[in-house]
C-alpha atoms as a PDB file:
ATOM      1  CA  UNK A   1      14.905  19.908  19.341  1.00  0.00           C
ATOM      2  CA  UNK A   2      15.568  17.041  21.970  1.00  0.00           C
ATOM      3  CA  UNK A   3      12.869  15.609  23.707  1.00  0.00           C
ATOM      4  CA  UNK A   4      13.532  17.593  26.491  1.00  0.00           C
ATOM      5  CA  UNK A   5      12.525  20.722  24.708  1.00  0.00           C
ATOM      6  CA  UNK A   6       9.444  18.845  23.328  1.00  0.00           C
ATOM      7  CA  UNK A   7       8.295  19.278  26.708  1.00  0.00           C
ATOM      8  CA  UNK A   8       8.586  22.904  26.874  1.00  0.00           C
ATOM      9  CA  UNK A   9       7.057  23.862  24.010  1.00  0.00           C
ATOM     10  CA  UNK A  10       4.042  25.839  24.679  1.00  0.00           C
ATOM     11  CA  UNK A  11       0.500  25.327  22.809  1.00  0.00           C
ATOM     12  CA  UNK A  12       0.663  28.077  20.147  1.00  0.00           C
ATOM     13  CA  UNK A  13       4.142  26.584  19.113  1.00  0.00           C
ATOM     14  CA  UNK A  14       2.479  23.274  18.659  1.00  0.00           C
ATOM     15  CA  UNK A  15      -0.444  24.445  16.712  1.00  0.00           C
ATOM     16  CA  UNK A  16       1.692  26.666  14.374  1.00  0.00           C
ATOM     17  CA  UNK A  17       4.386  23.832  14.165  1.00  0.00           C
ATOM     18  CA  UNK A  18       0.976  21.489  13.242  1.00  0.00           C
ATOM     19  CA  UNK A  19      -0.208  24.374  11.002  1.00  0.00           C
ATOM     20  CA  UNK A  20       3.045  24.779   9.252  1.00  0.00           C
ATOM     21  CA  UNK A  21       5.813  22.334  10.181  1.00  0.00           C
ATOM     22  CA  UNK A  22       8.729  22.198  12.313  1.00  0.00           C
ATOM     23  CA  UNK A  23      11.416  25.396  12.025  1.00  0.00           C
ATOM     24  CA  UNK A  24      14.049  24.698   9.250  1.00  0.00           C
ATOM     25  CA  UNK A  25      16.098  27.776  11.489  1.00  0.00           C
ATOM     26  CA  UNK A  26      15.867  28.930  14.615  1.00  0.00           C
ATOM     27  CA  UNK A  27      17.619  32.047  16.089  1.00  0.00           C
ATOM     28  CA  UNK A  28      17.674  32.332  19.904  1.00  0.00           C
ATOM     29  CA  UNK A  29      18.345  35.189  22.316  1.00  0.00           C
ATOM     30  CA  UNK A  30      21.238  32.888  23.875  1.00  0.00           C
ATOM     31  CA  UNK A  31      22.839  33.290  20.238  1.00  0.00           C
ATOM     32  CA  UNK A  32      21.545  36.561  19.301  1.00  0.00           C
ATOM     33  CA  UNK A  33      23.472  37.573  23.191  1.00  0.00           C
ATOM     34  CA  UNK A  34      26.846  35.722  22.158  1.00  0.00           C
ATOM     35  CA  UNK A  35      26.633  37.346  18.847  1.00  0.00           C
ATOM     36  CA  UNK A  36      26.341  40.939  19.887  1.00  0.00           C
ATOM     37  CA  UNK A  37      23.072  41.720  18.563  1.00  0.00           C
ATOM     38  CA  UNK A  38      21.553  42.136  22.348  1.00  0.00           C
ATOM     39  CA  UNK A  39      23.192  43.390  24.737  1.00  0.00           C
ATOM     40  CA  UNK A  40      22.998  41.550  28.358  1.00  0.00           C
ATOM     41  CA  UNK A  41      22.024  44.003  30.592  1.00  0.00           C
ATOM     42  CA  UNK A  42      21.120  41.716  33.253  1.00  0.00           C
ATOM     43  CA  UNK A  43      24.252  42.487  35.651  1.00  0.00           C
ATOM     44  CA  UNK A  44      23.100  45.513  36.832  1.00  0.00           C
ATOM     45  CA  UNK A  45      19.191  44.926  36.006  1.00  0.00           C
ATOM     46  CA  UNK A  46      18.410  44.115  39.755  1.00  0.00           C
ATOM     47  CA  UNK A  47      20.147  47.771  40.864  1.00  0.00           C
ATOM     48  CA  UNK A  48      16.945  49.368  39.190  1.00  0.00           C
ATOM     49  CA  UNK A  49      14.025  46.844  40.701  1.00  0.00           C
ATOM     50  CA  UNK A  50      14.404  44.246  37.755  1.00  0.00           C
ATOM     51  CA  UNK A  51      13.820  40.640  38.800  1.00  0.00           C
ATOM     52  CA  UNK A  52      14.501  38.761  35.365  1.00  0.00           C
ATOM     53  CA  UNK A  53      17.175  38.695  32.652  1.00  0.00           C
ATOM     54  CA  UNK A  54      17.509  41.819  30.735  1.00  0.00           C
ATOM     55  CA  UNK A  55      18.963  42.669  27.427  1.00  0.00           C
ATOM     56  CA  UNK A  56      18.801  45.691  24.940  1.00  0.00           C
ATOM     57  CA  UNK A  57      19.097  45.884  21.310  1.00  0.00           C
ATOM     58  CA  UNK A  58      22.537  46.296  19.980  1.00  0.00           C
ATOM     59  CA  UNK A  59      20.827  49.912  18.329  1.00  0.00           C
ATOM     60  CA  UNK A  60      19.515  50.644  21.742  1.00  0.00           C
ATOM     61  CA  UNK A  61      23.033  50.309  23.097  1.00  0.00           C
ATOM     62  CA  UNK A  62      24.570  52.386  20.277  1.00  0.00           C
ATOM     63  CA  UNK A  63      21.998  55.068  21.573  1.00  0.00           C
ATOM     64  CA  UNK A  64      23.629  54.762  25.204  1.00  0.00           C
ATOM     65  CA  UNK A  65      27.260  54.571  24.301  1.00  0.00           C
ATOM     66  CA  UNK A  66      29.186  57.646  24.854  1.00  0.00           C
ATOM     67  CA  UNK A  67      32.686  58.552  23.959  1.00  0.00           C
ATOM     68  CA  UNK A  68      34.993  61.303  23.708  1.00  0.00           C
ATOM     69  CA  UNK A  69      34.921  61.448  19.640  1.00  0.00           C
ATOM     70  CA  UNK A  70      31.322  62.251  20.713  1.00  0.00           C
ATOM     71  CA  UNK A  71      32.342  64.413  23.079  1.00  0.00           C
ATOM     72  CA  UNK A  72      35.365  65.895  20.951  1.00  0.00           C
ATOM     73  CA  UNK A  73      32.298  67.081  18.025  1.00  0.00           C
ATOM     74  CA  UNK A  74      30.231  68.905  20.340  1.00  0.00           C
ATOM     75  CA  UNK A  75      30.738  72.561  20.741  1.00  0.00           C
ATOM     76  CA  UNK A  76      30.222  72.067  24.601  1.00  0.00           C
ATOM     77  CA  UNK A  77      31.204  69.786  27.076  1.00  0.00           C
ATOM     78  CA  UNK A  78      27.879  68.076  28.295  1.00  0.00           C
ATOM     79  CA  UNK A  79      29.165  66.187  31.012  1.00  0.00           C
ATOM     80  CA  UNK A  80      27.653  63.308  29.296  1.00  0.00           C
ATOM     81  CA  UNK A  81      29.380  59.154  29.845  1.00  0.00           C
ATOM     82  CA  UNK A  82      28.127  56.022  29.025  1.00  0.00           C
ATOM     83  CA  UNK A  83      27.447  54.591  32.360  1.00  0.00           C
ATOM     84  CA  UNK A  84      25.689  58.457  33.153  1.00  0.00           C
ATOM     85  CA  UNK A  85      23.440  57.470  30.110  1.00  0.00           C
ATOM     86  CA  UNK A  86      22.427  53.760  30.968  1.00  0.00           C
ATOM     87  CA  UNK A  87      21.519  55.114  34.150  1.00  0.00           C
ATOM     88  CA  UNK A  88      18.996  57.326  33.157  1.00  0.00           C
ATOM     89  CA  UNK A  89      17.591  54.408  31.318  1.00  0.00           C
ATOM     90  CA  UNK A  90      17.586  51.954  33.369  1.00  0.00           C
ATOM     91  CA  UNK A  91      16.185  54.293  35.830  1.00  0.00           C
ATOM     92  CA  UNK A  92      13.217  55.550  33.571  1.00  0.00           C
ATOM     93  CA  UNK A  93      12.631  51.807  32.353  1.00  0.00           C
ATOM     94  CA  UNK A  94      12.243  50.530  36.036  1.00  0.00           C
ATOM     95  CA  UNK A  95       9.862  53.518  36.504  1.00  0.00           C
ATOM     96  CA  UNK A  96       8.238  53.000  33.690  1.00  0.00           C
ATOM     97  CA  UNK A  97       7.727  49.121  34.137  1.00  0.00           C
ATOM     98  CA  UNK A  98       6.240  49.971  38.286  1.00  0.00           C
ATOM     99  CA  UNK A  99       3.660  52.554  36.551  1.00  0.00           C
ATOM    100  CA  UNK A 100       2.830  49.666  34.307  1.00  0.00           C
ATOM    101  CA  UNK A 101       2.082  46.832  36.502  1.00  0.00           C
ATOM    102  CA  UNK A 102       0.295  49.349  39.085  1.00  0.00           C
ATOM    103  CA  UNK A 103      -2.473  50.497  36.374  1.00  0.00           C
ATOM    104  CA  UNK A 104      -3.198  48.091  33.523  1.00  0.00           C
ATOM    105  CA  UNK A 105      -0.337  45.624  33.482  1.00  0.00           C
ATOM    106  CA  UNK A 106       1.291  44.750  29.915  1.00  0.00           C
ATOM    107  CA  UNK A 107       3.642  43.416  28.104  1.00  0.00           C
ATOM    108  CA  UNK A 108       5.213  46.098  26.409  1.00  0.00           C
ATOM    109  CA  UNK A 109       6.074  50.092  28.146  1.00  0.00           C
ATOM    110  CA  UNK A 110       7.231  53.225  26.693  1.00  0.00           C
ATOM    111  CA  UNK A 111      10.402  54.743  27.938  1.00  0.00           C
ATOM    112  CA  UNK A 112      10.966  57.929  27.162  1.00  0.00           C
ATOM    113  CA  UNK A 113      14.294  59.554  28.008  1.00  0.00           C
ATOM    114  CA  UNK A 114      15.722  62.905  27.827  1.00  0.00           C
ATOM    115  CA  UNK A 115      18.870  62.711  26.133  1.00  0.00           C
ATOM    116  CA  UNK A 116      21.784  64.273  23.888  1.00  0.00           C
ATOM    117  CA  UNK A 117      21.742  62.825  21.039  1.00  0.00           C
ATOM    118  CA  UNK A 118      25.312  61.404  19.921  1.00  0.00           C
ATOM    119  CA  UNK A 119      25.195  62.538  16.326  1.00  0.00           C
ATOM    120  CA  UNK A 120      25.147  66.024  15.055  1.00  0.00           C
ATOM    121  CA  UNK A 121      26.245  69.155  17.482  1.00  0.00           C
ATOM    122  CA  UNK A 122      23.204  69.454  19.585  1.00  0.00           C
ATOM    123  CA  UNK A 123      23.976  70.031  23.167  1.00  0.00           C
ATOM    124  CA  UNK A 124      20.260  69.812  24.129  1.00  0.00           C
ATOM    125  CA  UNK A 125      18.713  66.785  25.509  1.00  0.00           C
ATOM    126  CA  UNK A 126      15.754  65.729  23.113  1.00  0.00           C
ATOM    127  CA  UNK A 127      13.424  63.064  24.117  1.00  0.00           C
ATOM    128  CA  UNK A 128      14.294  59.605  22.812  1.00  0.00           C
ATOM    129  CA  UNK A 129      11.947  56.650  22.999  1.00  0.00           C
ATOM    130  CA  UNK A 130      12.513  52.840  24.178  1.00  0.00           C
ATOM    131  CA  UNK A 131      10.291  49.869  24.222  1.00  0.00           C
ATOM    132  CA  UNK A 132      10.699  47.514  26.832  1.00  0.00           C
ATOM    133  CA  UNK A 133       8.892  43.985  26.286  1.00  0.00           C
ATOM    134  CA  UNK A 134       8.718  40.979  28.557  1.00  0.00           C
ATOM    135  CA  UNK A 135       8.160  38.258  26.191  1.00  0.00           C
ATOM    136  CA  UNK A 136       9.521  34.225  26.652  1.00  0.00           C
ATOM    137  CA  UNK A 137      12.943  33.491  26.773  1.00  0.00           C
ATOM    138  CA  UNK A 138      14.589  30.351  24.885  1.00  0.00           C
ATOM    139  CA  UNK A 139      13.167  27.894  27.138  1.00  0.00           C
ATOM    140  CA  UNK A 140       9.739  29.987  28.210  1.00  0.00           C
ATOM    141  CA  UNK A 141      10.950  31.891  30.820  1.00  0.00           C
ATOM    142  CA  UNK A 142      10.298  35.507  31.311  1.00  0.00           C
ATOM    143  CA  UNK A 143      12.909  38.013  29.750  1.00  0.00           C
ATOM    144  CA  UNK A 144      13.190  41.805  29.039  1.00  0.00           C
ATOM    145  CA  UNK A 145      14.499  43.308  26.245  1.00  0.00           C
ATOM    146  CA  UNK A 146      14.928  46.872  25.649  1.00  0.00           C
ATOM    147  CA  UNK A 147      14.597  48.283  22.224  1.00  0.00           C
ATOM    148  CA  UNK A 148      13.906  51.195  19.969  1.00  0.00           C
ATOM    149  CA  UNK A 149      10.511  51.677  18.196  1.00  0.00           C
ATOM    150  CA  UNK A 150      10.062  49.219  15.150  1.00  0.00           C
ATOM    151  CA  UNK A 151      12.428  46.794  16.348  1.00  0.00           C
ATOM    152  CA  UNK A 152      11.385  43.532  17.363  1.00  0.00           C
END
């Protein structure tokens, strides 16, 4: 850490860092972004009412990503793309997020999606579930991230 960043950590960091020392390792979501394990969704973030930078989970994307090997397996064509797919996500995210901060506002929503799935030969959307969580970015600042259940 330079002593820049000294100045932006906040006060739980210091009192676990007095508690149990300073981080031998630290993996941030700049790396984890260049590395491919999130996914910067932040391009097109603002086209569904998103304000900050937004990412997904690289298993989250997996669940998005459409091709025609997918397409190929299927006994039917579902008219189904990638870019189809993120936008019913994004869409039901930015939904999601607006009912949130209307009623009882949070830091973590539910997104559920209807959607096929990309394994298997089922044709018929099921229901597939996202977490989105604003949480602090690298230096504090506020960041989504989109990801499936039990991922953090």
């Amino acid at each position: 850490m330079s002593k820049k960043d000294d100045k932006v950590v906040s006060l739980d960091q210091k009192r676990m860092e007095a508690f149990w020392g300073k981080p031998i390792s630290v993996y941030t979501r700049a790396q984890a972004l260049e590395d491919g394990t999130l996914c910067d969704l932040t391009p097109i973030a603002p086209r569904y009412g998103f304000k900050i930078p937004m990412a997904c989970t690289s298993a989250v994307w997996h669940t998005i990503e459409w091709n025609e090997a997918i397409e190929a397996r299927k006994p039917d064509s579902t008219g189904q793309s990638t870019e189809g797919r993120l936008h019913d996500v994004m869409s039901m995210a930015g939904m999601a997020a607006q009912a949130a901060a209307r009623n009882e506002p949070t830091h973590i929503v539910e997104v559920k999606v209807l959607m096929v799935p990309t394994a298997g030969s089922v044709v018929a959307p099921l229901e597939e579930t996202f977490i989105l969580v604003v949480s602090g970015g690298d230096n504090g600042e506020p960041v989504l991230t989109l990801m499936l259940p039990g991922e953090d």
